[in-house]
Every structure is written in C-alpha cells, then in structure tokens.
N, C-alpha and C. Protein backbone atom coordinates (compact mmCIF):
# COMPACT_ATOMS: atom_id res chain seq x y z
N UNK A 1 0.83 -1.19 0.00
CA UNK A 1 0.00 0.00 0.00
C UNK A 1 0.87 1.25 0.00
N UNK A 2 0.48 2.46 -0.87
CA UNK A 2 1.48 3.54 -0.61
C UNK A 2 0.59 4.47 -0.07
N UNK A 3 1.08 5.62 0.14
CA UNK A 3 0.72 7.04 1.06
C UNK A 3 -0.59 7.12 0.57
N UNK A 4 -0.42 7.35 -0.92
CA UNK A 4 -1.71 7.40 -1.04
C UNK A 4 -3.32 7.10 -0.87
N UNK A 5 -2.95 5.51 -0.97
CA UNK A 5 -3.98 4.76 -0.80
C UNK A 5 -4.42 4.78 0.60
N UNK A 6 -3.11 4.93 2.09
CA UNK A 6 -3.72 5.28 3.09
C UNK A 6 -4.34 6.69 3.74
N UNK A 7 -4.06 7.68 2.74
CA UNK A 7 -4.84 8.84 2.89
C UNK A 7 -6.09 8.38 2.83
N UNK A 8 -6.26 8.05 1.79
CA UNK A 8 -7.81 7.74 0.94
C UNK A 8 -8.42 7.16 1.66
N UNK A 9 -8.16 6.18 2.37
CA UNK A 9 -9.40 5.68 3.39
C UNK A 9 -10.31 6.71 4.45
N UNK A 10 -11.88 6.09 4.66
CA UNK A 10 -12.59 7.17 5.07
C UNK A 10 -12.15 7.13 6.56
N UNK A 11 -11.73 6.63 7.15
CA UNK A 11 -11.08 6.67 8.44
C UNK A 11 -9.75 7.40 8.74
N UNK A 12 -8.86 7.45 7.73
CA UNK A 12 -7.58 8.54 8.03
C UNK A 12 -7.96 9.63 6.94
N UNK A 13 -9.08 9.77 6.60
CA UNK A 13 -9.86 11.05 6.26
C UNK A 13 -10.34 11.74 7.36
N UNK A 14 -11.10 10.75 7.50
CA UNK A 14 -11.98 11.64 9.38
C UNK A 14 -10.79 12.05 10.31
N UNK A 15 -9.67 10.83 10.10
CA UNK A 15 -8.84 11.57 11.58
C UNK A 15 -8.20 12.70 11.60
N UNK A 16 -7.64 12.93 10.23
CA UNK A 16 -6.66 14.01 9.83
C UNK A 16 -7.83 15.31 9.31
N UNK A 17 -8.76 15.41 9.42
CA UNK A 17 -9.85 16.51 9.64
C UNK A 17 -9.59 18.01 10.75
N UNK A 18 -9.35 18.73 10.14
CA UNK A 18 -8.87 19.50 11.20
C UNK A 18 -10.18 20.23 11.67
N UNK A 19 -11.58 19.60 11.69
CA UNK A 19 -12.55 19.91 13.39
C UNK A 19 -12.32 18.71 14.10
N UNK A 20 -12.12 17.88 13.50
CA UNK A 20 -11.68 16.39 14.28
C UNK A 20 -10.50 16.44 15.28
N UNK A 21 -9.40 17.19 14.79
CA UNK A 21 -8.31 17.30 15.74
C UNK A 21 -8.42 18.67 16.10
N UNK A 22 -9.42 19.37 15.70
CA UNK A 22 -9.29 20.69 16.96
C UNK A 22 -10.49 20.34 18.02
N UNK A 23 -11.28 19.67 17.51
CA UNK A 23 -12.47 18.87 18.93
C UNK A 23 -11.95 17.95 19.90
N UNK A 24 -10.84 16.99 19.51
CA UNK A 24 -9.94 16.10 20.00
C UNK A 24 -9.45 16.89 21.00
N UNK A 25 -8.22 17.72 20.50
CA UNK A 25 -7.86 18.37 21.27
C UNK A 25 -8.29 19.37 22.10
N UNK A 26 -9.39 19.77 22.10
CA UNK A 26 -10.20 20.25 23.26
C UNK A 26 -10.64 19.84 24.10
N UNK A 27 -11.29 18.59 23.89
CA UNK A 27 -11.51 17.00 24.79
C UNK A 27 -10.63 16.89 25.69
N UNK A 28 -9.55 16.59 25.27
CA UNK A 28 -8.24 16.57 25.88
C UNK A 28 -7.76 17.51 26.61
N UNK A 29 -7.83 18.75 26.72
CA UNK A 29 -7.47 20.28 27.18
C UNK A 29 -8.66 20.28 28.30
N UNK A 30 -10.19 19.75 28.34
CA UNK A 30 -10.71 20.09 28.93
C UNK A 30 -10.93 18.61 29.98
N UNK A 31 -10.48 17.49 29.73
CA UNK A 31 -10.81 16.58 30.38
C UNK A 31 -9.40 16.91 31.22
N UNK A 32 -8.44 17.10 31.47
CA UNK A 32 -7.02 16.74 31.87
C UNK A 32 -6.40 17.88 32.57
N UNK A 33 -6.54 18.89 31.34
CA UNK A 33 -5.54 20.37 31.89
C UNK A 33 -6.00 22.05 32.10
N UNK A 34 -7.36 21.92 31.92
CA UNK A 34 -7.96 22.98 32.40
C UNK A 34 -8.85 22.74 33.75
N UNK A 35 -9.00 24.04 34.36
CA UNK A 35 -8.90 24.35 35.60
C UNK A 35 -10.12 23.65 36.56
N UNK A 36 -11.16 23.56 35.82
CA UNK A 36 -12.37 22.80 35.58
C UNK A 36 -12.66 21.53 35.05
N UNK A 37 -11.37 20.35 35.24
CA UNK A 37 -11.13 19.56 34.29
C UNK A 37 -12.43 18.31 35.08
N UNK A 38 -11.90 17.29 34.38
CA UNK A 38 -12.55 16.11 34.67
C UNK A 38 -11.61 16.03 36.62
N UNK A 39 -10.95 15.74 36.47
CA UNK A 39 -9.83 15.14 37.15
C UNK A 39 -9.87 15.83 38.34
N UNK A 40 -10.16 17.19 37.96
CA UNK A 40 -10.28 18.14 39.42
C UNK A 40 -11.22 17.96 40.01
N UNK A 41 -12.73 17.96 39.67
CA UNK A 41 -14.05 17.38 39.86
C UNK A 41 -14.10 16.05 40.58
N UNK A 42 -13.48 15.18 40.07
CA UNK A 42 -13.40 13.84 40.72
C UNK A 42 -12.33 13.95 42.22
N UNK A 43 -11.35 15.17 41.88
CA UNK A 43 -10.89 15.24 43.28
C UNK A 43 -11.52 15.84 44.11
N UNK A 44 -12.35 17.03 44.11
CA UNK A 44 -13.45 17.93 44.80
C UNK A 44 -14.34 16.93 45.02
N UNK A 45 -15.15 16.29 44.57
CA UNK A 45 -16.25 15.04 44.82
C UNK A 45 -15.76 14.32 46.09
N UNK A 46 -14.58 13.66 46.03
CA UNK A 46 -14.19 12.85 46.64
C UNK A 46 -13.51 13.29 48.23
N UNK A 47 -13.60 15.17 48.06
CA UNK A 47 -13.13 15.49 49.33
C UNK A 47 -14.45 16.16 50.41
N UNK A 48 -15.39 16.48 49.02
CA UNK A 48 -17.01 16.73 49.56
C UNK A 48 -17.71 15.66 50.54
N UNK A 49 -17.26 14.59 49.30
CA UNK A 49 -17.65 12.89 50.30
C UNK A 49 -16.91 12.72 51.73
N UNK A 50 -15.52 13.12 51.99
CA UNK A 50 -14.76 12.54 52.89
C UNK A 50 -15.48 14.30 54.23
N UNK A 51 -15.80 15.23 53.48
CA UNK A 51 -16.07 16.17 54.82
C UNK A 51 -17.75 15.57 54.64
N UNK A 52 -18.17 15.17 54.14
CA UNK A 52 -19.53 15.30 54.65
C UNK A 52 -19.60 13.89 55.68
N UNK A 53 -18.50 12.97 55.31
CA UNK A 53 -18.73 11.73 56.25
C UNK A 53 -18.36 12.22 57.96
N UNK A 54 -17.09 12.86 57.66
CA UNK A 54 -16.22 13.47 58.77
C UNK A 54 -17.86 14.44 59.38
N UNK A 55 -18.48 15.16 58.74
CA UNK A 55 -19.52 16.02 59.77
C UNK A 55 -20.22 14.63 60.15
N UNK A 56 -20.91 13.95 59.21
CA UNK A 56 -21.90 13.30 60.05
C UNK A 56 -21.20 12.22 61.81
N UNK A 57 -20.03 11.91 61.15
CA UNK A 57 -19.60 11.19 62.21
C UNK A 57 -19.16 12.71 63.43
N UNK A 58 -19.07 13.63 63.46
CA UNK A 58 -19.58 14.63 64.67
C UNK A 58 -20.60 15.11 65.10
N UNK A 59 -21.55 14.86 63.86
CA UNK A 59 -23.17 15.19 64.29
C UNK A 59 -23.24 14.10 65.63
N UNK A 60 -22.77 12.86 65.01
CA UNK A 60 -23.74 11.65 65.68
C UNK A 60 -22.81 11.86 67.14
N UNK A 61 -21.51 12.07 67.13
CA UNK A 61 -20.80 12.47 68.58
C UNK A 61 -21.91 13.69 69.28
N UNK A 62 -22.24 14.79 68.54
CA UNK A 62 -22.98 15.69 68.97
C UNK A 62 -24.50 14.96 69.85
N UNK A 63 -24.86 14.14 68.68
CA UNK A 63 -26.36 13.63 69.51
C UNK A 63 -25.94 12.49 70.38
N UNK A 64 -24.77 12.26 71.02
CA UNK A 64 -24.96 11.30 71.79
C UNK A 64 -24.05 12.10 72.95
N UNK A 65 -23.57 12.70 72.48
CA UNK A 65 -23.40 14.08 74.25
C UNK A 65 -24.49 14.55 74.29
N UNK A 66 -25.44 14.83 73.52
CA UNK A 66 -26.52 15.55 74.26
C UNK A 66 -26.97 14.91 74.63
N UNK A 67 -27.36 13.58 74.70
CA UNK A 67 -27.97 12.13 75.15
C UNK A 67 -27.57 11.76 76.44
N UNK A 68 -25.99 12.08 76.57
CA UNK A 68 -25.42 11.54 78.18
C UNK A 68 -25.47 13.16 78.66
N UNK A 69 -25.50 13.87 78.03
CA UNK A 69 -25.83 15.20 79.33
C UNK A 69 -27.34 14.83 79.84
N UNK A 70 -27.81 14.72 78.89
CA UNK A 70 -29.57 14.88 79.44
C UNK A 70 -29.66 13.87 80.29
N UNK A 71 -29.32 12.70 80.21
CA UNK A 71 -29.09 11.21 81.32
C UNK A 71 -28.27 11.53 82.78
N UNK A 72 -27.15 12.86 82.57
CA UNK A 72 -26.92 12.54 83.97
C UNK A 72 -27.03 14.56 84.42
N UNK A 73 -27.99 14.62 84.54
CA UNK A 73 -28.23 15.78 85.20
C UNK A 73 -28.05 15.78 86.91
N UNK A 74 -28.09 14.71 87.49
CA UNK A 74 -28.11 14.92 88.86
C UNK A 74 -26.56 15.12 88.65
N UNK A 75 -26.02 15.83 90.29
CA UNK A 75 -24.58 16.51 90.21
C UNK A 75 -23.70 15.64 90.71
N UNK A 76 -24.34 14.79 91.35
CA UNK A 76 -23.31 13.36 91.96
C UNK A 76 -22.78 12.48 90.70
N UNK A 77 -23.64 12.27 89.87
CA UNK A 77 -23.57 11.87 88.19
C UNK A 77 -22.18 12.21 87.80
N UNK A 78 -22.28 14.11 87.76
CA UNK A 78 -21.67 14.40 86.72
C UNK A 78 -20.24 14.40 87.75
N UNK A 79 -20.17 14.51 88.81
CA UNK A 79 -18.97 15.23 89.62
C UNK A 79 -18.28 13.71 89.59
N UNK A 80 -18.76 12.17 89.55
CA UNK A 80 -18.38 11.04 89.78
C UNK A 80 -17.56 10.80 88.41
N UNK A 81 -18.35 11.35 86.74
CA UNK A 81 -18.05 11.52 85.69
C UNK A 81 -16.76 12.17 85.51
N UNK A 82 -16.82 13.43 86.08
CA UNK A 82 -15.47 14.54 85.75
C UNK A 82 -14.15 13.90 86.68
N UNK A 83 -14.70 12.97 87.66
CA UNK A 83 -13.30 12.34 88.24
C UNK A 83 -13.00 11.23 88.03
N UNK A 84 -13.48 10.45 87.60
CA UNK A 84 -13.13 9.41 86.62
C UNK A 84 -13.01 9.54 84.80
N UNK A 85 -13.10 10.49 84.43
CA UNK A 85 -12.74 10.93 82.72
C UNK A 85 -11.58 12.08 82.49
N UNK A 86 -12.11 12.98 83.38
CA UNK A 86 -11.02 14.05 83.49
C UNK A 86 -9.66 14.16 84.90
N UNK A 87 -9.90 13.34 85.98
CA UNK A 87 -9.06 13.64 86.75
C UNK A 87 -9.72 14.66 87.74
N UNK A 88 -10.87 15.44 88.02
CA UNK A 88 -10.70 16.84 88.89
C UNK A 88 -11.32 16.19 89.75
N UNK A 89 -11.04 16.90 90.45
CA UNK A 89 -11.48 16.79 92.40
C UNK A 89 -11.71 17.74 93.08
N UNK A 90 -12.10 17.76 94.08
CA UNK A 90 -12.69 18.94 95.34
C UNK A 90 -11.13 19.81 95.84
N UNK A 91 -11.49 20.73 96.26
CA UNK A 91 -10.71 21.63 97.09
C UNK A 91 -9.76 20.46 97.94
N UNK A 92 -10.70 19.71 98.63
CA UNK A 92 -10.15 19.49 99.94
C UNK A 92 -9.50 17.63 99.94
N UNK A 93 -9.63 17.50 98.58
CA UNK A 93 -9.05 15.78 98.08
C UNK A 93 -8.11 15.75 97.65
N UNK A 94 -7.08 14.62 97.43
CA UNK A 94 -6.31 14.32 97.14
C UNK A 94 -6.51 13.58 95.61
N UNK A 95 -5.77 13.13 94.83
CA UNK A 95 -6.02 11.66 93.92
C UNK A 95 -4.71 11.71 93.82
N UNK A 96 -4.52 9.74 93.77
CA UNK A 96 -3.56 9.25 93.62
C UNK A 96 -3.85 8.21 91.79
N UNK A 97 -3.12 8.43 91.30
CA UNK A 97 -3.08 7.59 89.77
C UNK A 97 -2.53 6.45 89.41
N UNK A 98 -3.07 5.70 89.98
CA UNK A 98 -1.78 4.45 89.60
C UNK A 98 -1.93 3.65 88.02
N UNK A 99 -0.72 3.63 87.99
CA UNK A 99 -0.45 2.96 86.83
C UNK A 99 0.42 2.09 86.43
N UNK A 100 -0.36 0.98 85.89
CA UNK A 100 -0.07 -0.11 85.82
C UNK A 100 1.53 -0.71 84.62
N UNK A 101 2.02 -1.05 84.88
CA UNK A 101 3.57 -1.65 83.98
C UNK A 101 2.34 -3.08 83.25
N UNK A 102 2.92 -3.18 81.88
CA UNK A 102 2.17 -3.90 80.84
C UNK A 102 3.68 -4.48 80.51
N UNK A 103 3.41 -5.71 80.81
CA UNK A 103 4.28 -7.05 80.32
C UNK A 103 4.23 -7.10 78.52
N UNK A 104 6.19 -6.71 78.03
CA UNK A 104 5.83 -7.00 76.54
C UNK A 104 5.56 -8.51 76.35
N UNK A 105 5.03 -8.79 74.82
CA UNK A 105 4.61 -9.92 74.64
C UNK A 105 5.66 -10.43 74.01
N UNK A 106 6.01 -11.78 73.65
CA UNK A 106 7.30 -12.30 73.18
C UNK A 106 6.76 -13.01 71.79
C-alpha cells in the first residue's frame, strides 16, 4: 500500500480533519488540563464525600453528648463523671493515679 492509498481511506480522512483534531484536542485540554477539568471534579467530589462523612460522624458524637448530658443531670452523676474521665477533684481531696507496667509480649 502507498501514502496514497492510506490517505484515501474514510477513516484517516476523518482523523486528519482539522474539526476532528481541533475537537480532539479540546476534549483533551478540557478533560485533563484545564482548571475545571474532569480530574479536578473527581478530586473535589471525593473530598465533599470525605467532609460530609467526617460532619456526620460529629453530628452523631454531637447527639450522643446531648444524650449523656440529658441522662446525667443529677450533680453526683456528673462530679463522679469529671473524676473518673477528666481527673478533677474537690478543694479538699487528694487523687492518687496508679499505673499499671504492661508485660511485653514475646
């Protein structure tokens, strides 16, 4: 086959079309390397997905502190709570912390 005959086909007619390779290459310009591309979109999507999971998993922390506040309203509750989670104590107490040595495993 020479040059010619592969011009002539209707397929390296269509390709060598210059709206064919200026549409191509816009395809290309707009899927890849402009600012608005495909690629950027799929990264924005995927960080929309990861904050909207991240809120709901603080919503649901949110509704379940409001759940154990509303459960321990008496003050013996909460004062038994703040010294066993946080450490605090009265004016007039002491706390001692012990802590335990953990055997490595072999």
């Amino acid at each position: 086959m020479t040059l010619k005959q592969i011009k002539n086909k209707p397929v390296v007619k269509f390709i060598t079309n210059r709206y064919v390779i200026i549409l191509s290459i816009f395809f290309v310009w707009m899927v890849f390397f402009d600012e608005n591309s495909w690629v950027n979109h799929n990264e924005f999507d995927r960080e929309i997905n990861k904050l909207k999971s991240e809120s709901d998993y603080y919503q649901s922390q949110i509704d379940s502190d409001k759940v154990f506040i509303n459960n321990h309203n008496d003050r013996e509750e909460l004062e038994k709570f703040a010294r066993e989670q946080y450490k605090m104590k009265k004016e007039t107490e002491d706390i001692y912390i012990i802590e335990y040595d953990t055997i490595p495993e072999k």
